[in-house]
PDB file of N, CA and C in Angstrom:
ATOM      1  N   UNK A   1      23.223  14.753  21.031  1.00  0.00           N
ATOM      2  CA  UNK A   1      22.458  14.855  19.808  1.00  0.00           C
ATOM      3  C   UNK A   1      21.341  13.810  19.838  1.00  0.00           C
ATOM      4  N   UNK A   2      20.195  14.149  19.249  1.00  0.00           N
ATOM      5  CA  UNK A   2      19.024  13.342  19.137  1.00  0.00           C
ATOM      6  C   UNK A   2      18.666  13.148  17.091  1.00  0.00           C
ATOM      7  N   UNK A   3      18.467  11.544  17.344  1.00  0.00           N
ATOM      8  CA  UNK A   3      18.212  11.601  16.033  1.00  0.00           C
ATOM      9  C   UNK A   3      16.811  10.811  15.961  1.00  0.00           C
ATOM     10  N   UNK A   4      15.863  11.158  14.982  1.00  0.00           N
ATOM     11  CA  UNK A   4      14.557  10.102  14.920  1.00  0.00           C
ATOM     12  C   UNK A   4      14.509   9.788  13.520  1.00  0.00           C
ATOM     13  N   UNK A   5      14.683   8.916  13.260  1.00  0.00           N
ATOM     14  CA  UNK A   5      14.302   8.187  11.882  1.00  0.00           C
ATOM     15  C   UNK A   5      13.066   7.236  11.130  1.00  0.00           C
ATOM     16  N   UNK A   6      12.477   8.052  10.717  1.00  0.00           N
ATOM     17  CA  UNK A   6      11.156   7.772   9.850  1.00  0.00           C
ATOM     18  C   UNK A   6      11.087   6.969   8.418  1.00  0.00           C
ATOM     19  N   UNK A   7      10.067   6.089   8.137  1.00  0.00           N
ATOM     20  CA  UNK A   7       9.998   6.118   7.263  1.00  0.00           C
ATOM     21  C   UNK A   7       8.735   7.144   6.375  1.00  0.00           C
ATOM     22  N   UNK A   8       9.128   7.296   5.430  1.00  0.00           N
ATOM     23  CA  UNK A   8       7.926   8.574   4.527  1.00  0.00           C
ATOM     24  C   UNK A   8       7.303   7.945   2.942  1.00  0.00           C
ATOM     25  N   UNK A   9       8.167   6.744   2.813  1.00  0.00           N
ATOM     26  CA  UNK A   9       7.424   6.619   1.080  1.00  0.00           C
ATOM     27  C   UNK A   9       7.343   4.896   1.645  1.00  0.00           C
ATOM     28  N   UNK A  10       6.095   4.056   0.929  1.00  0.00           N
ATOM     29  CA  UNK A  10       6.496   2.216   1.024  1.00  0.00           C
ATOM     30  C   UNK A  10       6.065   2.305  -0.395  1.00  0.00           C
ATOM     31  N   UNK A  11       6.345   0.988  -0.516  1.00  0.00           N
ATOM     32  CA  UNK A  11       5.803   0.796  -2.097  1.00  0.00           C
ATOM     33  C   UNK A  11       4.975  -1.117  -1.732  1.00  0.00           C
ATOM     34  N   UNK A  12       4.196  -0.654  -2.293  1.00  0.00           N
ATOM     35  CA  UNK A  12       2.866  -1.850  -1.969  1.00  0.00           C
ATOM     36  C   UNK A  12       2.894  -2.649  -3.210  1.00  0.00           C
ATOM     37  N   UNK A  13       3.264  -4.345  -3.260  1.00  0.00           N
ATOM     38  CA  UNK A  13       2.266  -4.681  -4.304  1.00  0.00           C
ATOM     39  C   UNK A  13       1.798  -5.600  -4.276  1.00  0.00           C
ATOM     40  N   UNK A  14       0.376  -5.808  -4.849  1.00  0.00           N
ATOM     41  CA  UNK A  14      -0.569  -6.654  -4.751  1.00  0.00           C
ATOM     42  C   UNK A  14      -0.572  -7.817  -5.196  1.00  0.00           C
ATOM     43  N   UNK A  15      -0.191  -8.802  -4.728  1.00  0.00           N
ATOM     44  CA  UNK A  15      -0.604 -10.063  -5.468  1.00  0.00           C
ATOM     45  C   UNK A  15      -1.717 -10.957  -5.565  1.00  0.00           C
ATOM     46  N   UNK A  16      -2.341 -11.998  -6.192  1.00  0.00           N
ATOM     47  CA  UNK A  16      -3.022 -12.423  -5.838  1.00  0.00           C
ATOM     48  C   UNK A  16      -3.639 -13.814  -4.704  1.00  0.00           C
ATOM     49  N   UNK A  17      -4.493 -13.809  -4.936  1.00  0.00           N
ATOM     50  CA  UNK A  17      -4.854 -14.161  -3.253  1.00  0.00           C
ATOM     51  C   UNK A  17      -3.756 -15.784  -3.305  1.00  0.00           C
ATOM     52  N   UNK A  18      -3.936 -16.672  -2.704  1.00  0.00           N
ATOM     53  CA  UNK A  18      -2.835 -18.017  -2.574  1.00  0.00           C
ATOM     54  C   UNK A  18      -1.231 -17.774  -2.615  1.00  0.00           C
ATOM     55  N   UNK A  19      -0.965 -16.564  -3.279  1.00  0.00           N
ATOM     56  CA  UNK A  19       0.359 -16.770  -2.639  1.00  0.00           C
ATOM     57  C   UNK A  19       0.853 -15.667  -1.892  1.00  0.00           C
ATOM     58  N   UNK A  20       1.886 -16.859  -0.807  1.00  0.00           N
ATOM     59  CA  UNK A  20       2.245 -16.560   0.295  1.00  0.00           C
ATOM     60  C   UNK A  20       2.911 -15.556   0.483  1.00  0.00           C
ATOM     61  N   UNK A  21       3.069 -14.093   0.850  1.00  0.00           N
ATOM     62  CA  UNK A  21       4.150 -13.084   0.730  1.00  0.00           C
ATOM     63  C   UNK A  21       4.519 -12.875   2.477  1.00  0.00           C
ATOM     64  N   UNK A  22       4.304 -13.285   3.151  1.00  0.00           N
ATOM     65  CA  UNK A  22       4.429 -13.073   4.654  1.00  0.00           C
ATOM     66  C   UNK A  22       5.815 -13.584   4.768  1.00  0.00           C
ATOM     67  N   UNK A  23       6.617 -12.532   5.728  1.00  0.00           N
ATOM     68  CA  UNK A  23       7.794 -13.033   6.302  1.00  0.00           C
ATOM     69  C   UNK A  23       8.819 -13.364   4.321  1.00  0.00           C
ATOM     70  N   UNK A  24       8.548 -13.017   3.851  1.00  0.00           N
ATOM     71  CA  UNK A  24       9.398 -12.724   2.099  1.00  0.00           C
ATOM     72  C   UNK A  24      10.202 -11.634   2.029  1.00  0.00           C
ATOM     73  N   UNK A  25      11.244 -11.828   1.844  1.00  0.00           N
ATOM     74  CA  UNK A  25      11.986 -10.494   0.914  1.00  0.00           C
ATOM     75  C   UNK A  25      11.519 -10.474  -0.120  1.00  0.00           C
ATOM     76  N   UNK A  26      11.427  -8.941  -0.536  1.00  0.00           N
ATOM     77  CA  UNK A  26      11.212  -8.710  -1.709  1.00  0.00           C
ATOM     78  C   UNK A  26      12.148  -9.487  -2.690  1.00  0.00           C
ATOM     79  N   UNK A  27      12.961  -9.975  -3.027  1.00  0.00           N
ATOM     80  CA  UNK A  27      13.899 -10.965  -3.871  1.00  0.00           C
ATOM     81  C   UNK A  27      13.473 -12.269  -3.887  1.00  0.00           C
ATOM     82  N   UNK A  28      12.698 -12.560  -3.038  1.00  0.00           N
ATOM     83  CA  UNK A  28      11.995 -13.868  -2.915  1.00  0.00           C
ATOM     84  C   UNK A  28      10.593 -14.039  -3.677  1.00  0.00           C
ATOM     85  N   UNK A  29      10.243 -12.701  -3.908  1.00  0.00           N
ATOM     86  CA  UNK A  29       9.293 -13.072  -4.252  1.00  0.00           C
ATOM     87  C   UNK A  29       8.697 -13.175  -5.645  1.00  0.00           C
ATOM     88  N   UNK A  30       8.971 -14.263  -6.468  1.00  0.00           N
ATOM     89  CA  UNK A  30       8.859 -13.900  -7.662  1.00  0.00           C
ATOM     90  C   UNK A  30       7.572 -14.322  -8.490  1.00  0.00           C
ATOM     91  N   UNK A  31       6.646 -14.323  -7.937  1.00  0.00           N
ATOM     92  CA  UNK A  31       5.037 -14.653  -8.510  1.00  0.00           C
ATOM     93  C   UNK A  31       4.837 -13.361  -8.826  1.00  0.00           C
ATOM     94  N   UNK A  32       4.184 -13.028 -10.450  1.00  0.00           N
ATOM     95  CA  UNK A  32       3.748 -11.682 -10.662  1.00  0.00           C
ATOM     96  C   UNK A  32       2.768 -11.201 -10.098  1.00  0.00           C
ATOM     97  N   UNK A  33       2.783 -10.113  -9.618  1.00  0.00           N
ATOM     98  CA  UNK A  33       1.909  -8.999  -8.778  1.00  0.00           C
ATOM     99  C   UNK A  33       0.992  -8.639  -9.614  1.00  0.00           C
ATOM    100  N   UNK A  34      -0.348  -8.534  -9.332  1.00  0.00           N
ATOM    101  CA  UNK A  34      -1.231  -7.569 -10.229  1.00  0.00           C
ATOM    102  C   UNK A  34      -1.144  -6.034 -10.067  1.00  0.00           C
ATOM    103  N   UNK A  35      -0.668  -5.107  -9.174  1.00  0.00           N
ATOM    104  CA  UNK A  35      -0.227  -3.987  -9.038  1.00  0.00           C
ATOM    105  C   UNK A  35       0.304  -3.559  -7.869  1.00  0.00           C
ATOM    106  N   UNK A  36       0.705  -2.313  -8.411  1.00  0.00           N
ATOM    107  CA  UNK A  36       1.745  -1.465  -7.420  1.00  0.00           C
ATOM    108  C   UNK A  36       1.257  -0.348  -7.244  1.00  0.00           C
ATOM    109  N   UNK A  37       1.284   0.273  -6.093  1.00  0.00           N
ATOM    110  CA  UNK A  37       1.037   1.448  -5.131  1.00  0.00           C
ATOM    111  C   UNK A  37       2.187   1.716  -4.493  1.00  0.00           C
ATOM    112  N   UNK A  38       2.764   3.471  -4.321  1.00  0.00           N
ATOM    113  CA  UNK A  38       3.684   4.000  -3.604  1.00  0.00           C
ATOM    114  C   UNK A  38       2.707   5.092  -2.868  1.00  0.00           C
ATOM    115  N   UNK A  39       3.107   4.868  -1.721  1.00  0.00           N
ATOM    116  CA  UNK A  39       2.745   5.285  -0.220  1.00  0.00           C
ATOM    117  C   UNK A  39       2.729   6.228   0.166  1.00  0.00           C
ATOM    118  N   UNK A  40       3.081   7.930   0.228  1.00  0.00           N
ATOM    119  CA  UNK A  40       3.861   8.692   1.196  1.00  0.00           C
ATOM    120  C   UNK A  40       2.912   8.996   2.341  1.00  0.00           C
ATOM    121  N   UNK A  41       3.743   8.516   3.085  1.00  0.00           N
ATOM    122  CA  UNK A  41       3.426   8.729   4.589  1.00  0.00           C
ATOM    123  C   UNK A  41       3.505  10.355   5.261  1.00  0.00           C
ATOM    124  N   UNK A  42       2.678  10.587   5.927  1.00  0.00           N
ATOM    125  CA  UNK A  42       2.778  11.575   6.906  1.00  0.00           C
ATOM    126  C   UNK A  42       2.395  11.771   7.769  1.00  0.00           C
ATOM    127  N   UNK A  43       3.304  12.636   8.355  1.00  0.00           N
ATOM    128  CA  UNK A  43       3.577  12.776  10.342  1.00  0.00           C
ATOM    129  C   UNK A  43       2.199  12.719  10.938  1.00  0.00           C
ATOM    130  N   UNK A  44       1.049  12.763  10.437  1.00  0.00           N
ATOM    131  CA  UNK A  44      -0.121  12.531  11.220  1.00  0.00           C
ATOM    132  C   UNK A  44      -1.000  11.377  11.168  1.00  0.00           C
ATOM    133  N   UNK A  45      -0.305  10.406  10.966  1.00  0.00           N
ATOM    134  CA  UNK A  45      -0.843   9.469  10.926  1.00  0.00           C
ATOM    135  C   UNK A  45      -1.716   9.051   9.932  1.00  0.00           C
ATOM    136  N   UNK A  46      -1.254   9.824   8.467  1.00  0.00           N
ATOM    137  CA  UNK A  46      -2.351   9.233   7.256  1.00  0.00           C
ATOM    138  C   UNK A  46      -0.807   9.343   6.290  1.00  0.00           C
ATOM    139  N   UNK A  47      -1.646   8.781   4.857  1.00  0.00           N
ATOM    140  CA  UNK A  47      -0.754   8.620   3.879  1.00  0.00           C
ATOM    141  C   UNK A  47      -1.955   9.159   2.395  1.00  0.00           C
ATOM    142  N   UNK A  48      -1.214   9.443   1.498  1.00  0.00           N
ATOM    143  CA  UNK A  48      -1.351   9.518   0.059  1.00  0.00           C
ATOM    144  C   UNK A  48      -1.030   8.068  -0.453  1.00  0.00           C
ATOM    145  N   UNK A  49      -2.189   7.287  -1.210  1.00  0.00           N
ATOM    146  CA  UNK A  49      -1.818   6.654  -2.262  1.00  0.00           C
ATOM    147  C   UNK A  49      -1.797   6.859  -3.754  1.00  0.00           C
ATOM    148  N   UNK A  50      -0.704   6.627  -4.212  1.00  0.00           N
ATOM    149  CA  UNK A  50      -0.503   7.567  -5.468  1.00  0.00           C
ATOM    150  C   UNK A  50       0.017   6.612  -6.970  1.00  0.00           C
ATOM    151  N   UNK A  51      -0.035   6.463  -7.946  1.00  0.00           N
ATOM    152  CA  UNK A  51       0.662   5.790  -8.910  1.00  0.00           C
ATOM    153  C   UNK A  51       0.345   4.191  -9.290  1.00  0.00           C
ATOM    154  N   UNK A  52      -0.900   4.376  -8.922  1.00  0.00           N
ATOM    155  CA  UNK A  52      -1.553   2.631  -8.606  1.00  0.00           C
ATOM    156  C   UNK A  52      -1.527   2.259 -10.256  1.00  0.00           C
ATOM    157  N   UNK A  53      -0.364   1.490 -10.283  1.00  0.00           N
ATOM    158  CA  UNK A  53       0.325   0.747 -11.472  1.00  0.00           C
ATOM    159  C   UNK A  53      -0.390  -0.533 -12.214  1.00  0.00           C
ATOM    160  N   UNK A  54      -0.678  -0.935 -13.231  1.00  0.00           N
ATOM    161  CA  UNK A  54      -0.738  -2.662 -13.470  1.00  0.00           C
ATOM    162  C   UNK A  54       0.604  -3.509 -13.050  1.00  0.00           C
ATOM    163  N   UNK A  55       1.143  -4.298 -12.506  1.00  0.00           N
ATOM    164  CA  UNK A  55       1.969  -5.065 -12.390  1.00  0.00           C
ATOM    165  C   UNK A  55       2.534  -6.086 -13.600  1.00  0.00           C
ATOM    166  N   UNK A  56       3.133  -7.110 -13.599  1.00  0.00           N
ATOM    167  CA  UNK A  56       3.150  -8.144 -14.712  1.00  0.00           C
ATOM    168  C   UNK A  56       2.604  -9.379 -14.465  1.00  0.00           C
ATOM    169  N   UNK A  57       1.674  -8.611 -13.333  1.00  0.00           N
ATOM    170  CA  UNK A  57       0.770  -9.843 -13.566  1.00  0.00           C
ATOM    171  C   UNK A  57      -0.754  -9.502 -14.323  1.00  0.00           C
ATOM    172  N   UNK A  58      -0.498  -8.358 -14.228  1.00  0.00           N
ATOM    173  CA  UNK A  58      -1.682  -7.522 -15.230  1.00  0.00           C
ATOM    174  C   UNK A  58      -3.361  -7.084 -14.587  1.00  0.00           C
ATOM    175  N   UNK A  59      -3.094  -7.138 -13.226  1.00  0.00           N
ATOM    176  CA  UNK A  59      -4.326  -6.812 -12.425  1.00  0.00           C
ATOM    177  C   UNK A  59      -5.051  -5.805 -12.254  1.00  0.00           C
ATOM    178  N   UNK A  60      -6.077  -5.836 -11.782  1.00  0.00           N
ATOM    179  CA  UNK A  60      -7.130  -4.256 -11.447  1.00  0.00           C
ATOM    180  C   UNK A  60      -7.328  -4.719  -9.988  1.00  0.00           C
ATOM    181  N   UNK A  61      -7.303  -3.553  -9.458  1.00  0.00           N
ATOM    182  CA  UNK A  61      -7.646  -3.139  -8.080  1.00  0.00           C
ATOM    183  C   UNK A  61      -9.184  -4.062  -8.044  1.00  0.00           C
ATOM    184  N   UNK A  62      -9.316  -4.646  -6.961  1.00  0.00           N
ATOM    185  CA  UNK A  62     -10.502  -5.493  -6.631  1.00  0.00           C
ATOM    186  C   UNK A  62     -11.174  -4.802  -4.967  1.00  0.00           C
ATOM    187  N   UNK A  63     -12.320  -4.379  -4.943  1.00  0.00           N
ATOM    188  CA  UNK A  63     -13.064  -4.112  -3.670  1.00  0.00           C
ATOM    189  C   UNK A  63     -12.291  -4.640  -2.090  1.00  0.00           C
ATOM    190  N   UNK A  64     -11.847  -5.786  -2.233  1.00  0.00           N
ATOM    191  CA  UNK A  64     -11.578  -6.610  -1.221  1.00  0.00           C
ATOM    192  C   UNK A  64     -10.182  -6.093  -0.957  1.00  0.00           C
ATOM    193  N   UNK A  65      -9.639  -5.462  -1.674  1.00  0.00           N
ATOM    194  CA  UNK A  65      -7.887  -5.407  -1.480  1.00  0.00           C
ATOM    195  C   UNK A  65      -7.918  -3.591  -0.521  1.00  0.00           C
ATOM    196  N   UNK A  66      -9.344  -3.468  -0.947  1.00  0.00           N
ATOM    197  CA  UNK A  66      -8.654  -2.082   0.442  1.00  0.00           C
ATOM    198  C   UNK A  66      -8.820  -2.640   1.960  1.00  0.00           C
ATOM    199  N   UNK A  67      -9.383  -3.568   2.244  1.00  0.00           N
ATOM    200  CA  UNK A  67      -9.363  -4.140   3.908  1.00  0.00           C
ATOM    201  C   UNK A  67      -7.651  -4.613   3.590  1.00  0.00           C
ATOM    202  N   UNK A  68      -7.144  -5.312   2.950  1.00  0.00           N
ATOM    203  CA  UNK A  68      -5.744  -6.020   2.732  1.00  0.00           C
ATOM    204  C   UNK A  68      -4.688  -4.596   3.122  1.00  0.00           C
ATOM    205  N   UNK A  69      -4.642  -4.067   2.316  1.00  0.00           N
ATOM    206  CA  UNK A  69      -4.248  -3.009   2.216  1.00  0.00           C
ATOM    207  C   UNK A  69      -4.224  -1.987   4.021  1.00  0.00           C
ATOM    208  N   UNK A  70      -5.305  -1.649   4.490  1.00  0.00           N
ATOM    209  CA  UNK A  70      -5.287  -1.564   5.549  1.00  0.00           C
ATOM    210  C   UNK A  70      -4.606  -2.270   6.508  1.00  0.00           C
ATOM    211  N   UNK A  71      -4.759  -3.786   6.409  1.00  0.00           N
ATOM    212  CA  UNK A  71      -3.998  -4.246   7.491  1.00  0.00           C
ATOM    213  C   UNK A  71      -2.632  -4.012   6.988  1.00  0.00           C
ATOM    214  N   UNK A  72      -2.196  -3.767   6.099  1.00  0.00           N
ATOM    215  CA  UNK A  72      -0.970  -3.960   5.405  1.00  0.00           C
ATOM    216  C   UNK A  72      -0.299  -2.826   5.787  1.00  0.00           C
ATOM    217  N   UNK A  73      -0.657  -1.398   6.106  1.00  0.00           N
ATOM    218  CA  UNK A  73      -0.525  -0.502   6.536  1.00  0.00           C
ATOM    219  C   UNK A  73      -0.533  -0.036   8.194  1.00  0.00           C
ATOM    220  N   UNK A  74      -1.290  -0.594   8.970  1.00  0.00           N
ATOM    221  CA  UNK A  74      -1.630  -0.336  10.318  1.00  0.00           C
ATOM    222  C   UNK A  74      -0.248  -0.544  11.265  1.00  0.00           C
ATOM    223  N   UNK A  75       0.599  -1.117  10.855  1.00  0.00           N
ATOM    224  CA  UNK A  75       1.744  -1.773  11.682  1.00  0.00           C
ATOM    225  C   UNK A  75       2.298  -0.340  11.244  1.00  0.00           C
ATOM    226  N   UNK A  76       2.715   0.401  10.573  1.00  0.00           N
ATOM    227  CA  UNK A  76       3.525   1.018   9.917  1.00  0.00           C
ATOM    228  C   UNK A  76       2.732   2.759  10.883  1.00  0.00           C
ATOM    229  N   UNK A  77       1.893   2.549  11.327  1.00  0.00           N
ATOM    230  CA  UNK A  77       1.157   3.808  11.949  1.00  0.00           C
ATOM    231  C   UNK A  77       0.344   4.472  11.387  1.00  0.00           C
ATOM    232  N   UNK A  78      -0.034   3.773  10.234  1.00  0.00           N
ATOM    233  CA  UNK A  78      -1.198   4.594   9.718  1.00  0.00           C
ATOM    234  C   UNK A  78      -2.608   4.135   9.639  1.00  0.00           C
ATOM    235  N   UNK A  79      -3.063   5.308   9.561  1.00  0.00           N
ATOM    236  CA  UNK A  79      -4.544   5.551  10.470  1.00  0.00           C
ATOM    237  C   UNK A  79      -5.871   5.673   8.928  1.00  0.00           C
ATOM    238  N   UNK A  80      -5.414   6.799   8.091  1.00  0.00           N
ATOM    239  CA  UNK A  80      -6.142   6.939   7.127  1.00  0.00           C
ATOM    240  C   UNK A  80      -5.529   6.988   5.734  1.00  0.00           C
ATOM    241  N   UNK A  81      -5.904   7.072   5.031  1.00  0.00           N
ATOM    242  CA  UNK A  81      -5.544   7.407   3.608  1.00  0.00           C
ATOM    243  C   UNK A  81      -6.556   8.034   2.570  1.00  0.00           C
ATOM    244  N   UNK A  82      -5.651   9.086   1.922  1.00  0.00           N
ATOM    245  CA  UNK A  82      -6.765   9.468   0.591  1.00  0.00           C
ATOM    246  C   UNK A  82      -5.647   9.469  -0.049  1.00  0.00           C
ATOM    247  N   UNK A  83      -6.902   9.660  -1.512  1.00  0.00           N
ATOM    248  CA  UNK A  83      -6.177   8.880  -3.179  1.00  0.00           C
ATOM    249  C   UNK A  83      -7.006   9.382  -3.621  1.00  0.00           C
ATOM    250  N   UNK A  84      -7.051   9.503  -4.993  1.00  0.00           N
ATOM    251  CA  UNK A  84      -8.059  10.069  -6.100  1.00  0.00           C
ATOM    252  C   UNK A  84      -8.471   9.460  -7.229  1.00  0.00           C
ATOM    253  N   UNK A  85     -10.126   9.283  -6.890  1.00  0.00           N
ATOM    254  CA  UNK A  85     -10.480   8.382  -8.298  1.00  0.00           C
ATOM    255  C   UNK A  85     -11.476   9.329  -8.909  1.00  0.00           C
ATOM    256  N   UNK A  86     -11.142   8.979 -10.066  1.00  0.00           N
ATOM    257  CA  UNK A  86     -12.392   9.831 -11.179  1.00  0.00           C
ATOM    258  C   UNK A  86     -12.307  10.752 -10.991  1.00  0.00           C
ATOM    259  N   UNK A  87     -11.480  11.830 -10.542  1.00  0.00           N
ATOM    260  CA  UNK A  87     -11.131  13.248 -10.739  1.00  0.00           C
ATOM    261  C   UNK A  87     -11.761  13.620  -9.243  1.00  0.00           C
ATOM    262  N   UNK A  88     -11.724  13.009  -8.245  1.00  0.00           N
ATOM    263  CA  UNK A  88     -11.954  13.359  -6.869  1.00  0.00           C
ATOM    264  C   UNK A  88     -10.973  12.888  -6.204  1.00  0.00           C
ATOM    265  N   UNK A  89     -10.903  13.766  -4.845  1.00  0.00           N
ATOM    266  CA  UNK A  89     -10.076  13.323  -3.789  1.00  0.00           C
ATOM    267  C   UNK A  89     -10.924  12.808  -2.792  1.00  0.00           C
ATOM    268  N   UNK A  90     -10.510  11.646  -2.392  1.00  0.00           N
ATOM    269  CA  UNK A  90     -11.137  10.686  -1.659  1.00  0.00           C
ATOM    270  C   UNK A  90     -10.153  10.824  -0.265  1.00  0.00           C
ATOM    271  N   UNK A  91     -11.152  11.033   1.162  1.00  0.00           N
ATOM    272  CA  UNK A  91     -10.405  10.257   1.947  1.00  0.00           C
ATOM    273  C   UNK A  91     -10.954   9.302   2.658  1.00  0.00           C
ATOM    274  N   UNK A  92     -10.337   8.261   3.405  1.00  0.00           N
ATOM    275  CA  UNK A  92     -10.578   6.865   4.210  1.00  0.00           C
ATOM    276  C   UNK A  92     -10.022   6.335   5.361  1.00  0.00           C
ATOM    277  N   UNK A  93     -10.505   6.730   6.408  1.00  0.00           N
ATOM    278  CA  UNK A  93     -10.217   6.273   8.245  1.00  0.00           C
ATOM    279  C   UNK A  93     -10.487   4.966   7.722  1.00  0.00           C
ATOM    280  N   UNK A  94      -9.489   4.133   8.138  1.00  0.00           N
ATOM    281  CA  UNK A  94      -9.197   2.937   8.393  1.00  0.00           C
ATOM    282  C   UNK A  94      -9.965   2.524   9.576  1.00  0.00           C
ATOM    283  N   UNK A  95     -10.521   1.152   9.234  1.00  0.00           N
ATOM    284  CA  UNK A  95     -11.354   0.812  10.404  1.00  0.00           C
ATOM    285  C   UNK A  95     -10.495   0.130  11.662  1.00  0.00           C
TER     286      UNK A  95
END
């Protein structure tokens, strides 16, 4: 028998810039996030971002957090992503 095990959904959240989340469990980390994003991944190497939340730390998405975001993603195999703003579907090859 052959088995391959994937992951298909992450859940992203943003904090702001100075603190440290590298090498953290999520239980560790208790500085409020300015938001949350859930992921679903698919088999071709892109994802849907979907449900982009305020956090309790009460943030808005900032220009600079889609390069973050990218690297934040690239380990994981993904290549592009679309999401939808203002009543469009957007997509985005990762540089």
């Amino acid at each position: 028998m052959s088995v391959h095990c994937t992951v298909l959904m992450l859940h992203l959240r943003v904090f702001d810039d100075g603190i440290v989340v590298a090498d953290k469990a999520i239980d560790e980390l208790s500085a409020p996030y300015r938001y949350h994003v859930v992921v679903h991944v698919f088999d071709n190497g892109g994802c849907r971002l979907e449900g982009m939340q305020p956090g309790d730390g009460g943030g808005r998405f900032k220009r600079s957090d889609s390069y973050d975001m990218e690297q934040a993603l690239k380990p994981h195999g993904i290549r592009w992503a679309e999401y939808r703003h203002k009543h469009k579907d957007i997509k985005r090859v990762f540089r």
